[in-house]
Protein backbone atom coordinates (compact mmCIF):
# COMPACT_ATOMS: atom_id res chain seq x y z
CA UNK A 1 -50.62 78.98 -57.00
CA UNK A 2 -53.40 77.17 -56.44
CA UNK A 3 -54.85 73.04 -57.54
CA UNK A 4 -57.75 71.59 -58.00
CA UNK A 5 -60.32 73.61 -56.09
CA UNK A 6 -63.46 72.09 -57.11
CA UNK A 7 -65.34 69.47 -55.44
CA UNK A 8 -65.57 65.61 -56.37
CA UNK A 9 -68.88 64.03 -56.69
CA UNK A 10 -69.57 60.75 -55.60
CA UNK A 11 -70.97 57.85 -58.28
CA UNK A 12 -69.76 59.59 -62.26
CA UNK A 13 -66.82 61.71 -61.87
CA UNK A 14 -67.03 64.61 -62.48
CA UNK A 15 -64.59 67.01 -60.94
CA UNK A 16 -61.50 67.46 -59.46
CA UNK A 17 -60.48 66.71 -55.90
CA UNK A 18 -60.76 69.27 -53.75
CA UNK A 19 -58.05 70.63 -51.83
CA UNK A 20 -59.30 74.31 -50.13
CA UNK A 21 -58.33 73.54 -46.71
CA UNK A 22 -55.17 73.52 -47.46
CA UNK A 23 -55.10 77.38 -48.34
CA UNK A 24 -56.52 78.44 -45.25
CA UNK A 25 -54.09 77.50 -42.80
CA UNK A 26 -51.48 80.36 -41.84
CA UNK A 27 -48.85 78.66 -43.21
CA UNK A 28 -47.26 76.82 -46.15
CA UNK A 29 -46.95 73.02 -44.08
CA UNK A 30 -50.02 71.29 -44.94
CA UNK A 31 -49.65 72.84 -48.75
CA UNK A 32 -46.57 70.81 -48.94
CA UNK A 33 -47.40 67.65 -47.11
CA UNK A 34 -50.57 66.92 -48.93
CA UNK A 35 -49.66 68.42 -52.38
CA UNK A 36 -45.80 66.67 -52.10
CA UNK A 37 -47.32 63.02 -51.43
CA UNK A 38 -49.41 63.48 -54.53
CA UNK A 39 -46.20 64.52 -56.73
CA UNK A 40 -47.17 67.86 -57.35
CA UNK A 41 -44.43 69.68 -59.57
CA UNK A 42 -46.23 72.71 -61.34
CA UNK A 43 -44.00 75.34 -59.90
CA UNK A 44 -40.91 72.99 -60.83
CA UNK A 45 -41.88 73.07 -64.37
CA UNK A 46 -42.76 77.16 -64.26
CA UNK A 47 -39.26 78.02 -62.84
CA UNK A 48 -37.37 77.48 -65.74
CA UNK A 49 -40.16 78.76 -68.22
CA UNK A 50 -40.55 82.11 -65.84
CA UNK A 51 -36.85 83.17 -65.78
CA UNK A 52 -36.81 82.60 -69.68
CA UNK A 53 -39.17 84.91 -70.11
CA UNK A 54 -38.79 87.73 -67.95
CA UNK A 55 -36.17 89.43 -69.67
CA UNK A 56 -38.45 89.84 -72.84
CA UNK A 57 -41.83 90.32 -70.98
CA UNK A 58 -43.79 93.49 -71.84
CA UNK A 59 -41.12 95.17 -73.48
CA UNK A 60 -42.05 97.01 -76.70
CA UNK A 61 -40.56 95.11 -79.52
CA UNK A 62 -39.87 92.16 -77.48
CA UNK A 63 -37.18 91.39 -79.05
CA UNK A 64 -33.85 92.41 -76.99
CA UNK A 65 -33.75 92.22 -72.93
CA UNK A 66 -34.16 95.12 -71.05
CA UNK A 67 -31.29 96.69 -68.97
CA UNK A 68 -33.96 98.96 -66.80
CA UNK A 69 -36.32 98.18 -64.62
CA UNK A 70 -37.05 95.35 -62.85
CA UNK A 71 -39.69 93.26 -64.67
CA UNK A 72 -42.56 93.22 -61.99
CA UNK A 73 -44.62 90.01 -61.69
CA UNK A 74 -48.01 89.44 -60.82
CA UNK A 75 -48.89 85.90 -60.00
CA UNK A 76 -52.62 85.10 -60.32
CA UNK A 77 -53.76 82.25 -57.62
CA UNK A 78 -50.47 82.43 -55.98
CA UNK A 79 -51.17 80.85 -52.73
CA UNK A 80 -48.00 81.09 -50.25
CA UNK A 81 -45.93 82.49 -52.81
CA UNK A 82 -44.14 79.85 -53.86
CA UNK A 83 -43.88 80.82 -57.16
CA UNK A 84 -42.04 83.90 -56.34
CA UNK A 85 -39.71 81.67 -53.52
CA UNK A 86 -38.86 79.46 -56.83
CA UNK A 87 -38.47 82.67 -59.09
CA UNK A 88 -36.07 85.16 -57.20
CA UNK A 89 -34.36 82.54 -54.93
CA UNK A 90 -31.77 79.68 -55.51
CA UNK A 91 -33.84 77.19 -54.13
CA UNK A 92 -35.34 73.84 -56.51
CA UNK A 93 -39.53 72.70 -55.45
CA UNK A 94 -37.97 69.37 -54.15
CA UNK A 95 -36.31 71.09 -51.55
CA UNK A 96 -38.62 73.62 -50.09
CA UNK A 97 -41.22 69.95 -49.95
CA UNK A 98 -38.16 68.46 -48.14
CA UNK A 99 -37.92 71.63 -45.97
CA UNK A 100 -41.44 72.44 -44.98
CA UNK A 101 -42.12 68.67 -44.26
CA UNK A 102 -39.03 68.12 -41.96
CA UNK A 103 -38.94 67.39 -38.39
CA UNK A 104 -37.46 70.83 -37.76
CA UNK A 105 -40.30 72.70 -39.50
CA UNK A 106 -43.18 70.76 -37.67
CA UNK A 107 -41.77 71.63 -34.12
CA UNK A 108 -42.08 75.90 -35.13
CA UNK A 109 -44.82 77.90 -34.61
CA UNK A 110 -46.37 80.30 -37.58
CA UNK A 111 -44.62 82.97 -36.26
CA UNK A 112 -41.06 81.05 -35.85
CA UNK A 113 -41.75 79.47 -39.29
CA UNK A 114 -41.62 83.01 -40.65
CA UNK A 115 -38.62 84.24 -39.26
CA UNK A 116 -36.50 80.64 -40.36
CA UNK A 117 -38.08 81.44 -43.55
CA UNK A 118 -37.07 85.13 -43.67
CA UNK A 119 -33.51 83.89 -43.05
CA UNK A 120 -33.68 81.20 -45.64
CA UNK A 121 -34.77 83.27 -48.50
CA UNK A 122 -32.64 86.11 -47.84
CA UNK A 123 -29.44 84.04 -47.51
CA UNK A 124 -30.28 82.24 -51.16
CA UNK A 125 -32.18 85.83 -53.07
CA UNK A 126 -30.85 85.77 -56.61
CA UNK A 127 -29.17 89.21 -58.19
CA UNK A 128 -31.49 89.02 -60.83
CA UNK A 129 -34.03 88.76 -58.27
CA UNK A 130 -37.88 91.23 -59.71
CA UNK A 131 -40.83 92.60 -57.29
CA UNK A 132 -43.63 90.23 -57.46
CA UNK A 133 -47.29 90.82 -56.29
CA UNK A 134 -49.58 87.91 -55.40
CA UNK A 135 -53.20 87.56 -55.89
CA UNK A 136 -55.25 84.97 -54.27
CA UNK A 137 -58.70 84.79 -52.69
CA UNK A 138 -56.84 82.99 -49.95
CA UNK A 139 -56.16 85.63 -47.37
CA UNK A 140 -54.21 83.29 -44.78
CA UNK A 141 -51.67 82.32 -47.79
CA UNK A 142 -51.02 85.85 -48.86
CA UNK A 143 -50.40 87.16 -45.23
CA UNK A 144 -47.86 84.18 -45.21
CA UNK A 145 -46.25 85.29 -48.37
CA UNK A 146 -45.87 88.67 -47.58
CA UNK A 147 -44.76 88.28 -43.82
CA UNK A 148 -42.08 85.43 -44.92
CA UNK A 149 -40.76 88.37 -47.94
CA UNK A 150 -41.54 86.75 -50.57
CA UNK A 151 -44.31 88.85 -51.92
CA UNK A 152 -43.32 92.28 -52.26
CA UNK A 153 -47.31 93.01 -52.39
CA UNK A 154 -50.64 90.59 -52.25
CA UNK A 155 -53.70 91.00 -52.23
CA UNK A 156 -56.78 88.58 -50.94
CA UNK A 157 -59.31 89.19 -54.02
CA UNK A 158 -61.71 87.58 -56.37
CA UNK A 159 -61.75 89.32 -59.48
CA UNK A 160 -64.09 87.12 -60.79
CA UNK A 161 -66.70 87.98 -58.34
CA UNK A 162 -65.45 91.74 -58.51
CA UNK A 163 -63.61 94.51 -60.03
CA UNK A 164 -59.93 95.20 -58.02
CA UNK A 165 -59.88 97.66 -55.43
CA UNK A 166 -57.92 100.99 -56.02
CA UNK A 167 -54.52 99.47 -54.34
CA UNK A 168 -54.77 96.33 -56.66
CA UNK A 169 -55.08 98.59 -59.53
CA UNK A 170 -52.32 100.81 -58.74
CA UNK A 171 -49.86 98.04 -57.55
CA UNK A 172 -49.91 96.22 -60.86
CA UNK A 173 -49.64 99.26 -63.50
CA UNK A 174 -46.30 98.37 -64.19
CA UNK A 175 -46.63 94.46 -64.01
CA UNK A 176 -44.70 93.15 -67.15
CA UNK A 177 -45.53 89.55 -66.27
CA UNK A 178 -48.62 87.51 -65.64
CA UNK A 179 -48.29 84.48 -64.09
CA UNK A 180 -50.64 81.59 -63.51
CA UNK A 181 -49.45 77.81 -62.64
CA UNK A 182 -52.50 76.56 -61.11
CA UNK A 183 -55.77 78.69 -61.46
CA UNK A 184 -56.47 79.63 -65.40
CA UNK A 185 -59.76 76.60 -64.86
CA UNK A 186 -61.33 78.60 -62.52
CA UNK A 187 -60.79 81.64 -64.27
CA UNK A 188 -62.08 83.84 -66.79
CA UNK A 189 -61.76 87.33 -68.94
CA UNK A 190 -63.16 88.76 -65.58
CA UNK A 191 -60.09 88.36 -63.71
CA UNK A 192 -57.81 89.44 -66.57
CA UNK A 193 -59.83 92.39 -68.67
CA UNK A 194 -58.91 94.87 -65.11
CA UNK A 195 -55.25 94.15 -65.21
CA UNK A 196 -55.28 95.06 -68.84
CA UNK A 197 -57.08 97.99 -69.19
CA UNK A 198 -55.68 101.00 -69.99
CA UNK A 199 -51.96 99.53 -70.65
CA UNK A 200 -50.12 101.10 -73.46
CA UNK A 201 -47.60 98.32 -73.34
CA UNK A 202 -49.77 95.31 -71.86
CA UNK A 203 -47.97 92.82 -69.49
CA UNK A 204 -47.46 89.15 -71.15
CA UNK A 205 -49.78 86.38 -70.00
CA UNK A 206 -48.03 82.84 -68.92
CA UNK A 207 -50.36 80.23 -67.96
CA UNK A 208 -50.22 76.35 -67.48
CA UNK A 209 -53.53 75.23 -68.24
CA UNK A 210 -54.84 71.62 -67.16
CA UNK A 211 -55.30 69.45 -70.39
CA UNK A 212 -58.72 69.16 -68.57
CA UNK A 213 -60.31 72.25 -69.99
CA UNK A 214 -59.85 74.95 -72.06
CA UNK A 215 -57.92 78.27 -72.11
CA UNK A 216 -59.61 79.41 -75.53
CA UNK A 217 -62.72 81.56 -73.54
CA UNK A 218 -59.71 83.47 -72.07
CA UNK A 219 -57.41 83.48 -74.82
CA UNK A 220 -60.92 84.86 -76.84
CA UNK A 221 -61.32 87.83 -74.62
CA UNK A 222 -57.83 89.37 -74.59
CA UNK A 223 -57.64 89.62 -78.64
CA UNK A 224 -59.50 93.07 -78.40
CA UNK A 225 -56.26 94.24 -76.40
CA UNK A 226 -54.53 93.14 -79.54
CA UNK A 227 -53.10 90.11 -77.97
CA UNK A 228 -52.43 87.07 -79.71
CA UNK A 229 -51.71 83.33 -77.53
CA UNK A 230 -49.41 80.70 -78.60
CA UNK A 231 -49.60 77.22 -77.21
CA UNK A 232 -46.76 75.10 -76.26
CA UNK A 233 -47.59 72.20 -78.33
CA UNK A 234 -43.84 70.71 -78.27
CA UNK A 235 -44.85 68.90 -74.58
CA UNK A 236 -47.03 69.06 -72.15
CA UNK A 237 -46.12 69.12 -68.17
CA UNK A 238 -47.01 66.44 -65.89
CA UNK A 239 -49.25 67.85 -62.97
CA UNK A 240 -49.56 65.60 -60.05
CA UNK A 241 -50.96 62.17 -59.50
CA UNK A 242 -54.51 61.07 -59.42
CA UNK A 243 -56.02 60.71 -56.13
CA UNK A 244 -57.97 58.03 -57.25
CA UNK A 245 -59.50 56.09 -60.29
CA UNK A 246 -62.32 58.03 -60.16
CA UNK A 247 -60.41 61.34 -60.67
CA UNK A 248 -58.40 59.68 -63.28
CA UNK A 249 -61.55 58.65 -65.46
CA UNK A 250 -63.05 61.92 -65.17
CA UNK A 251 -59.21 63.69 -66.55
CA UNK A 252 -59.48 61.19 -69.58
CA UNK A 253 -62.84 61.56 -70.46
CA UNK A 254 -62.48 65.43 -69.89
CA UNK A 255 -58.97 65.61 -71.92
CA UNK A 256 -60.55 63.34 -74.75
CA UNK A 257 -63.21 66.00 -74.75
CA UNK A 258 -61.54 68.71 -75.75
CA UNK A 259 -60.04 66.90 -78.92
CA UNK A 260 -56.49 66.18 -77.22
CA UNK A 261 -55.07 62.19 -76.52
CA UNK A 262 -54.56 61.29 -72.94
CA UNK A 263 -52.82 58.12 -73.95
CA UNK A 264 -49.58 57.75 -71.99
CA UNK A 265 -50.20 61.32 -70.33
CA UNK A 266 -53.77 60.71 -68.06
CA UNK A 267 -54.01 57.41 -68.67
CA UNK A 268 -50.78 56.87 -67.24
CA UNK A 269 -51.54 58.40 -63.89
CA UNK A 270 -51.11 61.65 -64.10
CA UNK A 271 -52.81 65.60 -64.55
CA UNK A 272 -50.79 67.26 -67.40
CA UNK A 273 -50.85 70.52 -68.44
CA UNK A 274 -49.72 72.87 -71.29
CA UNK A 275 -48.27 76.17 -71.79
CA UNK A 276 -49.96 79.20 -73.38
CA UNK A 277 -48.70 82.54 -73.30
CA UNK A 278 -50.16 85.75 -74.56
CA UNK A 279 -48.71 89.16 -75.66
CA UNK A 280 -49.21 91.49 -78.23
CA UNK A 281 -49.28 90.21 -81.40
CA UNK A 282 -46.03 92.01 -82.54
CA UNK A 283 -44.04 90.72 -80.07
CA UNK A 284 -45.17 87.30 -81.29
CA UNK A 285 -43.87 88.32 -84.34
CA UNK A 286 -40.75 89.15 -83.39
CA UNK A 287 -39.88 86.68 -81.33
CA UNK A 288 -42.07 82.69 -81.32
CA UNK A 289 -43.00 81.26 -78.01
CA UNK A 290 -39.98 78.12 -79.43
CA UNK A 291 -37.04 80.26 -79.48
CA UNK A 292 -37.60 81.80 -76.06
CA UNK A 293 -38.06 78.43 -74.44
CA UNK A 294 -35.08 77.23 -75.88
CA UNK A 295 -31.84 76.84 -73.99
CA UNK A 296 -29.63 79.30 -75.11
């Protein structure tokens, strides 16, 4: 899971603020300190929305839940795995920030952060807990992820810069479920056309997209897998805070760009972002992105 990546100019904004440091430490502490004092609540939002659609992911037909196998995930700019901790443990985002910010937490070293967090997760693992496999270009976050168990796999690689090595490609043939909560700017067919290929029953595709940009270049790419993508347009999810004015006048200008209204979403202080999901367009048919985000 990863923010804003990209650098911030000084005189017009431009860009986003840019938060890489926080990725390369060997642990998840200065993730949630900096990210937690900015309100950051992506993961909090994708939760709910991930364990809603897991049971359909993938499936042929789309339309009934499967009673099989686990439903493999493979979450795209996953950083520490946190999206997996909120997915397959009974655990809220509030209270890992209140956990890896605590007086307790600061006094442990990497390796004795580990083994409390090994502990932790085990004692609160769900029974509907899946596998999940984390890609990130940060190699310090997915050695984290993997040594605190919650990545069953990861692996530190840019598939935009590169096609995925032989064990990426493997480990994800029987992914079901695509996840993305913080990347899909930086990102492009490049990173998805790999994981694809070759897939008689191609995984689904669940990505919050900043407001920011656009996800169409993406969405564009994966039709000739005959995949269709729906947008959430019921709500959009708030992000995080601004950092400053600056950032906020270049998220309005940028959201008013792309033909959407920031009025009382950016312009009230905060990133937002939408849904969009894609799958094969007969599962689409079967069963609209509405009725499987419903409560029910």
């Amino acid at each position: 899971m990863t923010t804003a990546r990209h650098a911030q100019t000084s005189g017009t904004p431009t860009r986003m603020t840019r938060f890489d440091d926080i990725y390369r430490q060997p642990d998840p502490r200065a993730y949630f300190a900096v990210l937690g004092a900015l309100g950051y609540r992506t993961p909090h939002h994708a939760q709910g929305v991930f364990r809603r659609l897991l049971p359909h992911a993938g499936l042929p037909g789309a339309g009934d839940q499967d009673g099989g196998s686990p439903a493999t995930v493979l979450d795209i700019c996953c950083s520490y795995g946190i999206n997996a901790a909120l997915l397959n443990h009974e655990v809220t985002l509030a209270e890992l920030y209140d956990r890896y910010t605590s007086p307790q937490a600061a006094r442990l070293t990497t390796t004795e952060l580990i083994a409390w967090d090994r502990a932790y997760y085990a004692e609160r693992r769900r029974p509907d807990a899946v596998p999940v496999i984390g890609l990130d270009i940060a190699a310090p976050a997915i050695s984290y992820g993997r040594a605190a168990g919650l990545l069953d796999d990861g692996f530190a690689e840019n598939l935009e810069a590169g096609p995925p090595s032989p064990a990426l490609y493997r480990a994800t043939r029987g992914t079901r479920l695509i996840t993305v909560t913080g990347g899909a700017s930086f990102l492009s067919a490049r990173t998805f056309r790999p994981l694809l290929a070759d897939r008689q029953d191609p995984p689904w595709v669940a990505a919050f997209v900043l407001r920011t940009g656009s996800y169409q270049h993406i969405a564009d790419a994966l039709v000739p897998f005959g995949m269709t993508t729906e947008k959430d347009t019921s709500r959009t999810y708030p992000q995080r805070r601004f950092t400053d004015a600056s950032e906020q006048r270049y998220a309005v200008a940028a959201v008013s760009a792309t033909g959407d209204d920031p009025q009382g979403k950016e312009t009230d202080g905060h990133f937002h972002t939408a849904l969009h999901l894609t799958r094969p367009t007969a599962h689409q048919d079967t069963r609209p992105l509405h009725t499987l985000l419903r409560d029910d």
